[in-house]
Every structure is written in C-alpha cells, then in structure tokens.
C-alpha atoms as a PDB file:
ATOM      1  CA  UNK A   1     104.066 123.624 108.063  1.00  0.00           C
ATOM      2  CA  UNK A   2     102.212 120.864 109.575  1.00  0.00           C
ATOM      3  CA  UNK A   3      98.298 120.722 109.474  1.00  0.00           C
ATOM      4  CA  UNK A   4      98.514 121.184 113.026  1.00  0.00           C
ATOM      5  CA  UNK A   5     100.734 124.610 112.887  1.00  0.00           C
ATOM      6  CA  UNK A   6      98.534 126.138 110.329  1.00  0.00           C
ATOM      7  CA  UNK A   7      95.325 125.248 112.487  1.00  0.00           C
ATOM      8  CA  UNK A   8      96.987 127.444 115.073  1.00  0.00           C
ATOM      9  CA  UNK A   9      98.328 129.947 113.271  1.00  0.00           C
ATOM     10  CA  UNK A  10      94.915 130.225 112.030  1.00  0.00           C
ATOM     11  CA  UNK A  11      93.395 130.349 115.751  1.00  0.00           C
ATOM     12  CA  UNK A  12      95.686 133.144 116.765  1.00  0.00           C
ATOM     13  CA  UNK A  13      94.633 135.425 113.422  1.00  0.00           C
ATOM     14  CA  UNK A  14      91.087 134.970 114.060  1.00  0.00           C
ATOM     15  CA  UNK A  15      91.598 135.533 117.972  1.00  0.00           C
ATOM     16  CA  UNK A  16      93.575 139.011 117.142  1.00  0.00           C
ATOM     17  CA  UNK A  17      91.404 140.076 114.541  1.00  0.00           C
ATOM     18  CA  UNK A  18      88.201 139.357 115.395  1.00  0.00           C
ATOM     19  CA  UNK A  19      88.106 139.024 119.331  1.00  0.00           C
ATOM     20  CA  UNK A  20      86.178 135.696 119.457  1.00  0.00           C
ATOM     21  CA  UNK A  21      84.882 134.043 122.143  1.00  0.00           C
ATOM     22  CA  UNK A  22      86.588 131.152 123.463  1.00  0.00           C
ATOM     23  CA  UNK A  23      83.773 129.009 122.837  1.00  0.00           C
ATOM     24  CA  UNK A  24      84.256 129.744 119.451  1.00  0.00           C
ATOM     25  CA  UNK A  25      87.798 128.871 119.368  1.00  0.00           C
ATOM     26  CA  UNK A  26      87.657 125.652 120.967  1.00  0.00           C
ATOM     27  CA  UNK A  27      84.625 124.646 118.293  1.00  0.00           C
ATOM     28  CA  UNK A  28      87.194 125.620 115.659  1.00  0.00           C
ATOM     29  CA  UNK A  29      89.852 124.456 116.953  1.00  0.00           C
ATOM     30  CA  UNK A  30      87.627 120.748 117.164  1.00  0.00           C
ATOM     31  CA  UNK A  31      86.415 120.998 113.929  1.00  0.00           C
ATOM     32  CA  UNK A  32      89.543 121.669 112.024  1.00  0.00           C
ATOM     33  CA  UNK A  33      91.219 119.101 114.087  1.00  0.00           C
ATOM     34  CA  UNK A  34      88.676 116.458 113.451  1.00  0.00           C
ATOM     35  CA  UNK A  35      89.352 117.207 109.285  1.00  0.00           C
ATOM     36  CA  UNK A  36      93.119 116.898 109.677  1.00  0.00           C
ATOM     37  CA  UNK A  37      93.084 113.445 111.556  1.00  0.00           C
ATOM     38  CA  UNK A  38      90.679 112.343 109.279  1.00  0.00           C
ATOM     39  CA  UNK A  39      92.727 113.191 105.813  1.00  0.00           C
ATOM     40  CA  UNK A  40      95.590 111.881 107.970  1.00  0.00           C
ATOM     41  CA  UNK A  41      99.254 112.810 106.779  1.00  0.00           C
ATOM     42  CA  UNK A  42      97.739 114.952 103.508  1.00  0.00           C
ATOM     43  CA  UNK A  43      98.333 118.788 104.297  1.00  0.00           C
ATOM     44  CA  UNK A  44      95.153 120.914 105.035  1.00  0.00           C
ATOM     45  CA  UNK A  45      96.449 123.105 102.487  1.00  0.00           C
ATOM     46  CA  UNK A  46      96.575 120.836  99.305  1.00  0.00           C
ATOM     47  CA  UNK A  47      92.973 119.474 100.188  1.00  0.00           C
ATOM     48  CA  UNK A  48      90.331 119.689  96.814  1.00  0.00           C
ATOM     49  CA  UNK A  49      86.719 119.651  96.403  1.00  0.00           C
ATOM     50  CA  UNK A  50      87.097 115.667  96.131  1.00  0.00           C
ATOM     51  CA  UNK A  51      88.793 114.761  99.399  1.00  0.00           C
ATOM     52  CA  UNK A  52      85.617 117.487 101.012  1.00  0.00           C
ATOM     53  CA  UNK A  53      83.085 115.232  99.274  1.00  0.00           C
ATOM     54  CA  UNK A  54      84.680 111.990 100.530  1.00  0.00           C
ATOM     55  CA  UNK A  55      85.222 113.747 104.018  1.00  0.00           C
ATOM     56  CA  UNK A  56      81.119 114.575 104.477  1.00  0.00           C
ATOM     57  CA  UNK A  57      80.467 111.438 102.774  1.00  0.00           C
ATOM     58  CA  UNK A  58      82.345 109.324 105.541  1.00  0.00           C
ATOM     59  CA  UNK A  59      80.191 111.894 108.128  1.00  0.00           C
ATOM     60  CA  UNK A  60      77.221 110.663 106.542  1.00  0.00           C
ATOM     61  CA  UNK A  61      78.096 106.856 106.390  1.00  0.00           C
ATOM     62  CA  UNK A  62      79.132 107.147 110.080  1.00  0.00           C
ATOM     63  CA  UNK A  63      75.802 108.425 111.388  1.00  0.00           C
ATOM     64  CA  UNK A  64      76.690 112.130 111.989  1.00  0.00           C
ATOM     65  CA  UNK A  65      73.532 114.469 111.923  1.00  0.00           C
ATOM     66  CA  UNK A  66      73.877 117.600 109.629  1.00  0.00           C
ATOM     67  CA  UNK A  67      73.898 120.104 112.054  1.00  0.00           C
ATOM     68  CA  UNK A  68      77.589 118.742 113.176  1.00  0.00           C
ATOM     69  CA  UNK A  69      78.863 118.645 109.844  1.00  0.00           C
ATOM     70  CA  UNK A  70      77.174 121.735 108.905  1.00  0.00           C
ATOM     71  CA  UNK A  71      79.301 123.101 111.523  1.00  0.00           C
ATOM     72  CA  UNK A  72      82.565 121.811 110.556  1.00  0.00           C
ATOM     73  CA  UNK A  73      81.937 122.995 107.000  1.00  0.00           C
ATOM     74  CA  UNK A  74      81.717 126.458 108.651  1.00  0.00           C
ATOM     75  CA  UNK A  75      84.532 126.186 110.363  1.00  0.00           C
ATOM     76  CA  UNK A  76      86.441 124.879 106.968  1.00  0.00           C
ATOM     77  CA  UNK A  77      85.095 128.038 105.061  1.00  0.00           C
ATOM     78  CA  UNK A  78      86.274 130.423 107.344  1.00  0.00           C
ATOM     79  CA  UNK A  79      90.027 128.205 107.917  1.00  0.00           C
ATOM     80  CA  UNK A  80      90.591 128.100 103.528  1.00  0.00           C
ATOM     81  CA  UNK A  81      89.793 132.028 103.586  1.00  0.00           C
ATOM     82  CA  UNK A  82      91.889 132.938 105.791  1.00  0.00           C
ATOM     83  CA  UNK A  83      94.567 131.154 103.903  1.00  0.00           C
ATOM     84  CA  UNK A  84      93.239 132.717 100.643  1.00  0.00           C
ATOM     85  CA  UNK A  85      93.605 136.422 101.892  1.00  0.00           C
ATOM     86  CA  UNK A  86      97.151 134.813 102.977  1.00  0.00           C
ATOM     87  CA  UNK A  87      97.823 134.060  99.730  1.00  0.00           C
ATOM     88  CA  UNK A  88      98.867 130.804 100.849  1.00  0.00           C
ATOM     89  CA  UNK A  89      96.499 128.743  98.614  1.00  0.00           C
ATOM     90  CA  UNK A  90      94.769 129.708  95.351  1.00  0.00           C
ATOM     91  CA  UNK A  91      91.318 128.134  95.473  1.00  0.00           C
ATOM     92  CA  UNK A  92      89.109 127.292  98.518  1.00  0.00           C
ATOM     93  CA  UNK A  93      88.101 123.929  98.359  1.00  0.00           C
ATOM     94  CA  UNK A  94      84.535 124.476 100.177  1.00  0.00           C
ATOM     95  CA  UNK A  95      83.000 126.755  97.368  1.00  0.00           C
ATOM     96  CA  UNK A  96      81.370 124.392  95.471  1.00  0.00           C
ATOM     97  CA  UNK A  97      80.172 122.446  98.324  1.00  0.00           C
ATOM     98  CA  UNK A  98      76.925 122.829  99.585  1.00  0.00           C
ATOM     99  CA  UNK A  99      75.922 122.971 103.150  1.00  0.00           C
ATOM    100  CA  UNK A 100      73.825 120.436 105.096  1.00  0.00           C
ATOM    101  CA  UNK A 101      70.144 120.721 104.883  1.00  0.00           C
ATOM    102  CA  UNK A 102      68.854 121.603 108.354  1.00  0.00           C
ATOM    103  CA  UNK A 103      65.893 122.157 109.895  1.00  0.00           C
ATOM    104  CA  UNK A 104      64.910 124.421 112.271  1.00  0.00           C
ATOM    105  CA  UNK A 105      64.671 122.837 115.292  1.00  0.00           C
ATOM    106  CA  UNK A 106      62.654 124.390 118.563  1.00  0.00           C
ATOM    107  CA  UNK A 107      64.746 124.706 121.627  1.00  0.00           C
ATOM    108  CA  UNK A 108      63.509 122.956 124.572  1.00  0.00           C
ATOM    109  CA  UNK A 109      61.610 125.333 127.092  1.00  0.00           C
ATOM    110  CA  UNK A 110      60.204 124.595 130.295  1.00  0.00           C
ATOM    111  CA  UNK A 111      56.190 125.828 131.599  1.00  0.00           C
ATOM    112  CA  UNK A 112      56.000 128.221 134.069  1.00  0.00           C
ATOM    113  CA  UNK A 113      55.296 125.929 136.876  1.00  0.00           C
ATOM    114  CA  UNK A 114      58.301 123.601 135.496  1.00  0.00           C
ATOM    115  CA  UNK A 115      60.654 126.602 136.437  1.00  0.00           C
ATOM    116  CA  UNK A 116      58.620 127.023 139.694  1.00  0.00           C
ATOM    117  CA  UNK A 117      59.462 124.028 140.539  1.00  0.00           C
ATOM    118  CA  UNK A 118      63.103 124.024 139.301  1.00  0.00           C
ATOM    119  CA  UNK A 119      63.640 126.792 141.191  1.00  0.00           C
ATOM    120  CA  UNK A 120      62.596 125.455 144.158  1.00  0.00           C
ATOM    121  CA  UNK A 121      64.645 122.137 144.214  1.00  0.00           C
ATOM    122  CA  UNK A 122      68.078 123.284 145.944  1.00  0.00           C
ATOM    123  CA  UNK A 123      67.845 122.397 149.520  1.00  0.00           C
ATOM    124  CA  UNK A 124      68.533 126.323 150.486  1.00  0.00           C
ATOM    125  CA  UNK A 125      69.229 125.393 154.197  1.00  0.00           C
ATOM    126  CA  UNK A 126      72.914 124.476 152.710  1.00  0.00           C
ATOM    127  CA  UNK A 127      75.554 126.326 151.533  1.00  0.00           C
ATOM    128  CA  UNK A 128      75.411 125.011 148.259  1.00  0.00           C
ATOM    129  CA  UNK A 129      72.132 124.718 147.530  1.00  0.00           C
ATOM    130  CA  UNK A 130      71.781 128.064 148.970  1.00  0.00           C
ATOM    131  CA  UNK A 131      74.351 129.155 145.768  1.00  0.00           C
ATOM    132  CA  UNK A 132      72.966 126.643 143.183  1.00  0.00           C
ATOM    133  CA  UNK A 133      69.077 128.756 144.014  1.00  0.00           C
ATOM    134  CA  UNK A 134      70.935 131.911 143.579  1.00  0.00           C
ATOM    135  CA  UNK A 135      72.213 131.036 140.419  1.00  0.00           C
ATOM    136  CA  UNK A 136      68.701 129.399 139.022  1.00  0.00           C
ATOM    137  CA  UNK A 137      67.163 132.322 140.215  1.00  0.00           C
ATOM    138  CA  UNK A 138      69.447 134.643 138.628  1.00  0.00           C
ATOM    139  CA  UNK A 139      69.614 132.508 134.905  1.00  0.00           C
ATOM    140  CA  UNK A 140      66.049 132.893 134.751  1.00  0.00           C
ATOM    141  CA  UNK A 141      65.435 136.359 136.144  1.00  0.00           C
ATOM    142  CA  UNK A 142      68.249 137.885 133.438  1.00  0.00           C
ATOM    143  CA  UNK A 143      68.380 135.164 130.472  1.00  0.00           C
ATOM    144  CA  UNK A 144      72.069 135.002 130.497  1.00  0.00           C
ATOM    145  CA  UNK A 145      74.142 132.475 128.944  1.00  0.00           C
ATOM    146  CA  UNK A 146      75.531 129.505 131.241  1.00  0.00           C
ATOM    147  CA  UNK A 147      78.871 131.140 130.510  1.00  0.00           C
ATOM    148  CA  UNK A 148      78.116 134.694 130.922  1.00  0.00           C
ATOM    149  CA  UNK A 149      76.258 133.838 134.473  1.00  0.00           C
ATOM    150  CA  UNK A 150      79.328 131.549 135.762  1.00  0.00           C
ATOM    151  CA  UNK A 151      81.668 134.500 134.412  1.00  0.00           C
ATOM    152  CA  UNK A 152      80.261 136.998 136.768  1.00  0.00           C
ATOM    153  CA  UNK A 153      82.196 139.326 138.745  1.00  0.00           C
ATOM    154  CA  UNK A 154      81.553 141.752 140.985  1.00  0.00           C
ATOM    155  CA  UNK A 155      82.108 144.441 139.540  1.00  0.00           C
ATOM    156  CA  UNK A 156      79.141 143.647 136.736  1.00  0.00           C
ATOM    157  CA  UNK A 157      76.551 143.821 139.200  1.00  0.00           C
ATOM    158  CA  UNK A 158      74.461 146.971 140.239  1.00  0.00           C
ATOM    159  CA  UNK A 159      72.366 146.752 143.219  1.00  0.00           C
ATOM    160  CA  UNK A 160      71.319 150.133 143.110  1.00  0.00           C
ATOM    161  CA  UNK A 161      70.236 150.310 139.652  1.00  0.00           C
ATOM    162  CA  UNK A 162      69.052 146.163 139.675  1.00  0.00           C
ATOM    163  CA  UNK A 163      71.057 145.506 136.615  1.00  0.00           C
ATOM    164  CA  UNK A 164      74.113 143.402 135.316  1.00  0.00           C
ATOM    165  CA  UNK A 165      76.982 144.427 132.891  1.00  0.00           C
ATOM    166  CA  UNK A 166      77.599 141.470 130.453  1.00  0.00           C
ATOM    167  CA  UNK A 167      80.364 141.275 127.561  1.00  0.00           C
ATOM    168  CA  UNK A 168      79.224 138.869 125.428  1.00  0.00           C
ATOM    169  CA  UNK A 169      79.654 137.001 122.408  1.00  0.00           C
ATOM    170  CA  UNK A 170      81.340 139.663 120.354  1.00  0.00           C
ATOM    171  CA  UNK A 171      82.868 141.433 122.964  1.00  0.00           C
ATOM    172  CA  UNK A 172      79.555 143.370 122.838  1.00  0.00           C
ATOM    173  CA  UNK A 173      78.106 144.736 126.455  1.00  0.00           C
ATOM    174  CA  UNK A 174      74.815 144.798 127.338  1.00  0.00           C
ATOM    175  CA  UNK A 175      72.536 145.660 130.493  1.00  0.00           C
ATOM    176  CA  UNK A 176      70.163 143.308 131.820  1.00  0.00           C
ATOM    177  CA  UNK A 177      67.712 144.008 134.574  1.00  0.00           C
ATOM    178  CA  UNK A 178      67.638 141.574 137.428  1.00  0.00           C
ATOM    179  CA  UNK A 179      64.148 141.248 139.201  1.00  0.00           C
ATOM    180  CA  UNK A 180      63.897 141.872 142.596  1.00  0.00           C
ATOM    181  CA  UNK A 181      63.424 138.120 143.835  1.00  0.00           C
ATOM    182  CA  UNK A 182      66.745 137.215 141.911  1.00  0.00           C
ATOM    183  CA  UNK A 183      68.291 140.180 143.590  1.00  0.00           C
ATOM    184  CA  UNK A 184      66.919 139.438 146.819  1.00  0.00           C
ATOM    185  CA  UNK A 185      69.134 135.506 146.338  1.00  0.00           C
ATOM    186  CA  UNK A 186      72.474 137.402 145.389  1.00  0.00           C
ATOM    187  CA  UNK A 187      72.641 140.186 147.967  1.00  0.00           C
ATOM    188  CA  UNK A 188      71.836 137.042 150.170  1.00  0.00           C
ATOM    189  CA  UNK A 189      74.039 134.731 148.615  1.00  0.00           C
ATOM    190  CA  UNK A 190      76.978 137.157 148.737  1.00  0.00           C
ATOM    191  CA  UNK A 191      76.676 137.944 152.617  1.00  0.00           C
ATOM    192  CA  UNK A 192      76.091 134.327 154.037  1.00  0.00           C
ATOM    193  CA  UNK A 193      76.419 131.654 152.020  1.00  0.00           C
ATOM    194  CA  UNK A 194      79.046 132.747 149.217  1.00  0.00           C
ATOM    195  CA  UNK A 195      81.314 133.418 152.722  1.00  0.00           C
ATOM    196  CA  UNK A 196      81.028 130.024 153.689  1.00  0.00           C
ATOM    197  CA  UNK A 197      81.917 128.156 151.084  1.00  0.00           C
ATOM    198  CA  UNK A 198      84.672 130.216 150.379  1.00  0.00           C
ATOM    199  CA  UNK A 199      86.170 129.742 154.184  1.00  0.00           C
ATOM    200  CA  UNK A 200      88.467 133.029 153.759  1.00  0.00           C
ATOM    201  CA  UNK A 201      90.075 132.601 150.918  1.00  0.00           C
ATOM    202  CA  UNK A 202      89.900 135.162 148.027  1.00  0.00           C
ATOM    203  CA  UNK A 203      88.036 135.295 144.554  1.00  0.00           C
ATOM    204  CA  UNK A 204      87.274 137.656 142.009  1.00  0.00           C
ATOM    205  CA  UNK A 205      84.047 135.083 140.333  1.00  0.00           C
ATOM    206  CA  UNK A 206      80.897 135.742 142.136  1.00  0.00           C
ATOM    207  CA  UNK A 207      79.897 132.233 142.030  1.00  0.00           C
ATOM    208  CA  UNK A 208      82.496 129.890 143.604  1.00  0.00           C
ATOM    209  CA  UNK A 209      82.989 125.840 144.881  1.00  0.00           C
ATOM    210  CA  UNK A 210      84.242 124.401 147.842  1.00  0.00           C
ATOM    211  CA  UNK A 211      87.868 124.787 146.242  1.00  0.00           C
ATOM    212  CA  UNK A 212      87.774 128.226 146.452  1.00  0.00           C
ATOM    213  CA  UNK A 213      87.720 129.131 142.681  1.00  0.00           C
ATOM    214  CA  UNK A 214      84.990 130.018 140.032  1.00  0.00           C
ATOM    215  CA  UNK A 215      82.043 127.995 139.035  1.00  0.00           C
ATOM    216  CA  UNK A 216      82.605 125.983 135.321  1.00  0.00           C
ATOM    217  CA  UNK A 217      80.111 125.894 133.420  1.00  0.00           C
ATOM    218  CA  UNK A 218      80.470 121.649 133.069  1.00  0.00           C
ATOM    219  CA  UNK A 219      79.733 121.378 136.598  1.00  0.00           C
ATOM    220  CA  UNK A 220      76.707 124.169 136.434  1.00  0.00           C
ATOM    221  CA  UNK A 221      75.357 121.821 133.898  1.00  0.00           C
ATOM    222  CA  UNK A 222      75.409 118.650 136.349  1.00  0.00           C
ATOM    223  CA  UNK A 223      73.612 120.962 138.967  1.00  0.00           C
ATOM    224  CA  UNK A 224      71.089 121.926 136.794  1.00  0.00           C
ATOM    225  CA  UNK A 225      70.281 118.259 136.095  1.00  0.00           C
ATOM    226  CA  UNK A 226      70.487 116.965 138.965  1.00  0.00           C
ATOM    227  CA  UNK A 227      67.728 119.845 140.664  1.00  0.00           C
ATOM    228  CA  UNK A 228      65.713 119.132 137.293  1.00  0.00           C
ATOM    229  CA  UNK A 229      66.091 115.129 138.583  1.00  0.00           C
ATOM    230  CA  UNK A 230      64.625 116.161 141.942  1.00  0.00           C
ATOM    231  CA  UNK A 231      61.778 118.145 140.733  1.00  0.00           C
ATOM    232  CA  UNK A 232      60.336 115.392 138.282  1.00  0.00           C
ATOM    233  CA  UNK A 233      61.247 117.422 134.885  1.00  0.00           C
ATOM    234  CA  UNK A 234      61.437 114.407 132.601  1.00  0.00           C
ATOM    235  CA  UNK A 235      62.411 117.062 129.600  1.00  0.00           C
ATOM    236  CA  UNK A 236      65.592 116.775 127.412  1.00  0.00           C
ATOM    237  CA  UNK A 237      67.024 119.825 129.193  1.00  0.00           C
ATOM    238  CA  UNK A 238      70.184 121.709 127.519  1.00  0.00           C
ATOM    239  CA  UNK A 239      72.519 124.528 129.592  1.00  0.00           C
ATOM    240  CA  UNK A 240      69.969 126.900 127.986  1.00  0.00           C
ATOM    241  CA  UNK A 241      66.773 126.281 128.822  1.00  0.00           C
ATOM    242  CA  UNK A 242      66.275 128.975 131.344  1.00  0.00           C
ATOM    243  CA  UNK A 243      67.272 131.045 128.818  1.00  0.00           C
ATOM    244  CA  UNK A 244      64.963 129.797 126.105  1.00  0.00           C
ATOM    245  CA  UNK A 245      62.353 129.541 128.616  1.00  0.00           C
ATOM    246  CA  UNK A 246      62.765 133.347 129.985  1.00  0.00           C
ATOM    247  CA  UNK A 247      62.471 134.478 125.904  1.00  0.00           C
ATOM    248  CA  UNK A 248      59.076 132.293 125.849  1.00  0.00           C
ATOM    249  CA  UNK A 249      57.702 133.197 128.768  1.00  0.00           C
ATOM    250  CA  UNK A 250      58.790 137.007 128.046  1.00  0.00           C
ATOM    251  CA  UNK A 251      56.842 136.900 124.714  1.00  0.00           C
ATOM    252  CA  UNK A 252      54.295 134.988 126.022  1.00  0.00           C
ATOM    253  CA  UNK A 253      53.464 137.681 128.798  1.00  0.00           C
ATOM    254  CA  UNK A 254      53.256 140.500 125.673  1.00  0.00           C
ATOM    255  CA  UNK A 255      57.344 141.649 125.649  1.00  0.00           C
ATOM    256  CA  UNK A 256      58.453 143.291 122.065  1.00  0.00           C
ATOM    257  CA  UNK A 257      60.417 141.292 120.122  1.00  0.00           C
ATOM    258  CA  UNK A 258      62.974 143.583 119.727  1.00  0.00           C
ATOM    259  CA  UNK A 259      63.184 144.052 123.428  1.00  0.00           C
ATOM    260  CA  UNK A 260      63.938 140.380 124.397  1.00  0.00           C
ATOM    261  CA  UNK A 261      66.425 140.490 121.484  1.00  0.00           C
ATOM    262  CA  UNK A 262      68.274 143.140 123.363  1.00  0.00           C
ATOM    263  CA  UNK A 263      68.060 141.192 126.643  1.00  0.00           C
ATOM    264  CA  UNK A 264      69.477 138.074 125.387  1.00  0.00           C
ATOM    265  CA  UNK A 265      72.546 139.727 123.260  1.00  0.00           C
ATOM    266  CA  UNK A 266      71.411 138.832 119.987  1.00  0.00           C
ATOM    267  CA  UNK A 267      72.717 140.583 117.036  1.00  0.00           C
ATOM    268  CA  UNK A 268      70.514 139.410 114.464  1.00  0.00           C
ATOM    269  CA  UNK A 269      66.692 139.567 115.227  1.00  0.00           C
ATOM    270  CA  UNK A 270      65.880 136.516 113.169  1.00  0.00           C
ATOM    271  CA  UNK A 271      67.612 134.651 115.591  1.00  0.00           C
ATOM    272  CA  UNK A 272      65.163 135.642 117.962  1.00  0.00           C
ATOM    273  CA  UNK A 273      62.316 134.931 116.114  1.00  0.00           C
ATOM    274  CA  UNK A 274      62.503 131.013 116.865  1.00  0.00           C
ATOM    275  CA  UNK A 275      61.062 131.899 120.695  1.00  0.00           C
ATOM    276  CA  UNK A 276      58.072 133.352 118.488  1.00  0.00           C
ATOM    277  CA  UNK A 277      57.550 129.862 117.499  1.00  0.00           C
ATOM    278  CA  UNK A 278      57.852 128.512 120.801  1.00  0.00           C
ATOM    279  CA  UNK A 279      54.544 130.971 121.920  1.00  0.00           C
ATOM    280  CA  UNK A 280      52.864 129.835 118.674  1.00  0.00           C
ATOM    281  CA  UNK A 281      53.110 126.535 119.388  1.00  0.00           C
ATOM    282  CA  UNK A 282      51.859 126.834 123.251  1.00  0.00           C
ATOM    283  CA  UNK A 283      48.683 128.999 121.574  1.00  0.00           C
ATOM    284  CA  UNK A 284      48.111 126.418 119.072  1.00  0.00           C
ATOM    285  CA  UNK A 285      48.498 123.156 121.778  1.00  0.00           C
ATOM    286  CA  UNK A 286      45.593 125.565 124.108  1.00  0.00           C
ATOM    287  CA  UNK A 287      43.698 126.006 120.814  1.00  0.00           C
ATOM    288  CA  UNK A 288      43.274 122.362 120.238  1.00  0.00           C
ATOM    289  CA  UNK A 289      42.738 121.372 123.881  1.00  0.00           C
ATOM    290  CA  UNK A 290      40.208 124.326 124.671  1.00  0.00           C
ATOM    291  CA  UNK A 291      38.137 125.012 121.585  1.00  0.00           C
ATOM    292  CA  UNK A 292      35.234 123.444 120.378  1.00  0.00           C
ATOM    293  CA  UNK A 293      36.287 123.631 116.833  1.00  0.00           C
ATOM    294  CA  UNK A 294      39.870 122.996 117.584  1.00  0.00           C
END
C-alpha cells in the first residue's frame, strides 16, 4: 500500500472513530503528506527513529518554527498508533523523539475601543457591509469560532431565548447568549439585507455572498482585514481575535473563568487560562503607566 493509501485509510479510521472536525483532518491530512513527499519513495510504514531525526533536522535547517513541526510530530504520533493497534507495524518510530520546545505565546487581542471601531467600519448603507457588521457584531457578542459563525444555520438561532446552538470541535454543543445589539444586526440582517443579496434564490447558511451560497471562512478572513485596514488597526490580526478579545474583555469586566470556558467550547480549562494572561498583562502595562512606584 502506497504512503498515500495508508494516509487515507488512516483519515477515514480517525473520521469514523473519533468524529473530528474537518479542520482537523485537513491539518492531518497536510502534515502526513508533507512527511511522505519528504522521505520520497520510502514507505511511511518502514520509517525509524533515524529518518524522524533527519526529517526535523531538515525542518530546522529550512527555517521552520517549532510550533509547525511540533504539529506534524503530533500528527505522526497519532498516524504510527493507529497502525500499531493495526498491528501493521511493531514499533512507533516517534517514541523516543522529543517534541519541540514551545513557548507560550499570547494571542493577539484588540482594546475595547479597537473593536468599537472595528465594528463600526462596514459601510452599513450596503448590502454587504450591512452583512459583514452583522457578522462582526455577532463574532464578538458570542466568541464563536470563524468556522462555527460562517457555519450558522437557522435553525441554531433562538430569538426568543437570545441564544445560539453550536456543535463544535468534538461534536460537542453548546449555548451561547447573543447580546441584544448583536441580535438587533441579525433579526435585521435576515429581513433586509440577507434578502438582497440573495435575489430569491435559496440557502440553508445564514450568512451568504452574492453567489447565492454560504460564507467561507477564507473570504471572512479578507473582510475582517480589510474593515481592520479602514479603521487604522495596525495589529497582526488572526481569524480569532474577536474571539480572544471577547475572553479578555469578559475577564477583564470580572466573568468566572470557568464561565468564559464554557462560552468559548473549551474542554480543558488550562486552555483558557492564557486570556488570564492577557488581563494580567493589561493590569501590569496600567500599573507601570499610572503608579508612582510603577
């Protein structure tokens, strides 16, 4: 079986028996790829700890930062034990190889008055900037994920109650409250301007284009910088800064912990913890700036 077969049969186990997102499938999918061009015609399955070493090596002598290759070795230890509990290979290769040293690194966030003014870049007196407010307004009202918010349907929203149903990562559902300004955009946004752009054709995604289908989450990203562009954010800005900078501000304001964890989806609280440091940092950057003894 080629390299290429057994990255796909591996794909399709992982898929069945552990419902993971598609994001996640396409990163392992990358990754494994990536390792099979690189060892070229040698089979993925009669790789040793020595062709690892010289594989991270050549990631190192190329320029790659740890976090990438820290991710590919993930992706490696989860491919050679699948093929273990297959009984298709004896050893995995990755267990004496030690992961990447990384850092933790603080995600970008944006002041309150840099979302103000985010928020208030889309020209609303179009259709599309109309939608593009709507779904600014609705990323940082809820804290969803670029994905979750372009996946929205119809059904997931509840007016009455001011809430959304999302699946996440997982296949694990959560509720999120919507604030009423955010709300105030979609009911909005679904009477007038959502009707527009659609012209009368038909679609199940709340958030559409001028083609008639759902929003991607590529071209959400483009909108997002380009309304950053117009405000004068000069910031590094990810797909997630709204929702690192609803977390901060969340905290900031005096939300539990545990609560924003909920909000957000994640399943480990420690991964919530980094917004913590976020707040700390603003407190300690006012501390220096305001204190006589700072």
């Amino acid at each position: 079986m080629s390299s290429i077969d057994l990255i796909d049969q591996f794909l399709d186990a992982v898929w069945v028996e552990h419902g993971l997102s598609k994001n996640t499938l396409s990163a392992y999918n990358s990754d494994l790829r990536i390792f099979a061009k690189w060892l070229s015609t040698k089979s993925l399955l009669d790789v040793d700890k020595a062709d690892l070493s010289k594989f991270l090596a050549s990631r190192y002598e190329a320029g790659i930062g740890n976090r990438s290759t820290a991710r590919i070795l993930s992706s490696l230890r989860r491919f050679y034990g699948y093929y273990i509990r297959e009984n298709d290979i004896l050893s995995d290769p990755t267990l004496l190889i030690e992961s990447p040293h990384i850092g933790r690194t603080l995600p970008v966030s944006l002041s309150e008055l840099d979302v103000e003014l985010l928020l208030s870049a889309p020209e609303v007196s179009n259709t599309n900037g109309f939608r593009d407010k709507t779904m600014l307004e609705m990323l940082y009202a809820t804290g969803l994920r670029v994905s979750e918010l372009v996946g929205l349907k119809f059904e997931q929203i509840s007016f009455r109650q001011g809430v959304v149903r999302i699946i996440g990562k997982g296949n694990k559902e959560r509720l999120v409250p919507v604030g009423e300004e955010a709300m105030s955009w979609l009911e909005a946004y679904m009477n007038q301007a959502r009707k527009t752009i659609l012209g009368g054709r038909q679609c199940d995604y709340l958030f559409v284009t001028n083609r008639g289908d759902c929003m991607t989450r590529q071209a959400f990203w483009h909108i997002i910088k380009r309304h950053a562009k117009k405000a004068g954010i000069s910031k590094e800005l990810s797909p997630h800064t709204l929702r690192h900078a609803f977390a901060t501000h969340l905290l900031n304001h005096g939300a539990d912990l545990r609560v924003v964890q909920l909000l957000l989806g994640h399943s480990d609280l420690s991964t919530t913890q980094i917004y913590t440091h976020i707040a700390r940092e603003r407190l300690k950057e006012i501390h220096s700036k305001f204190h006589p003894r700072g």
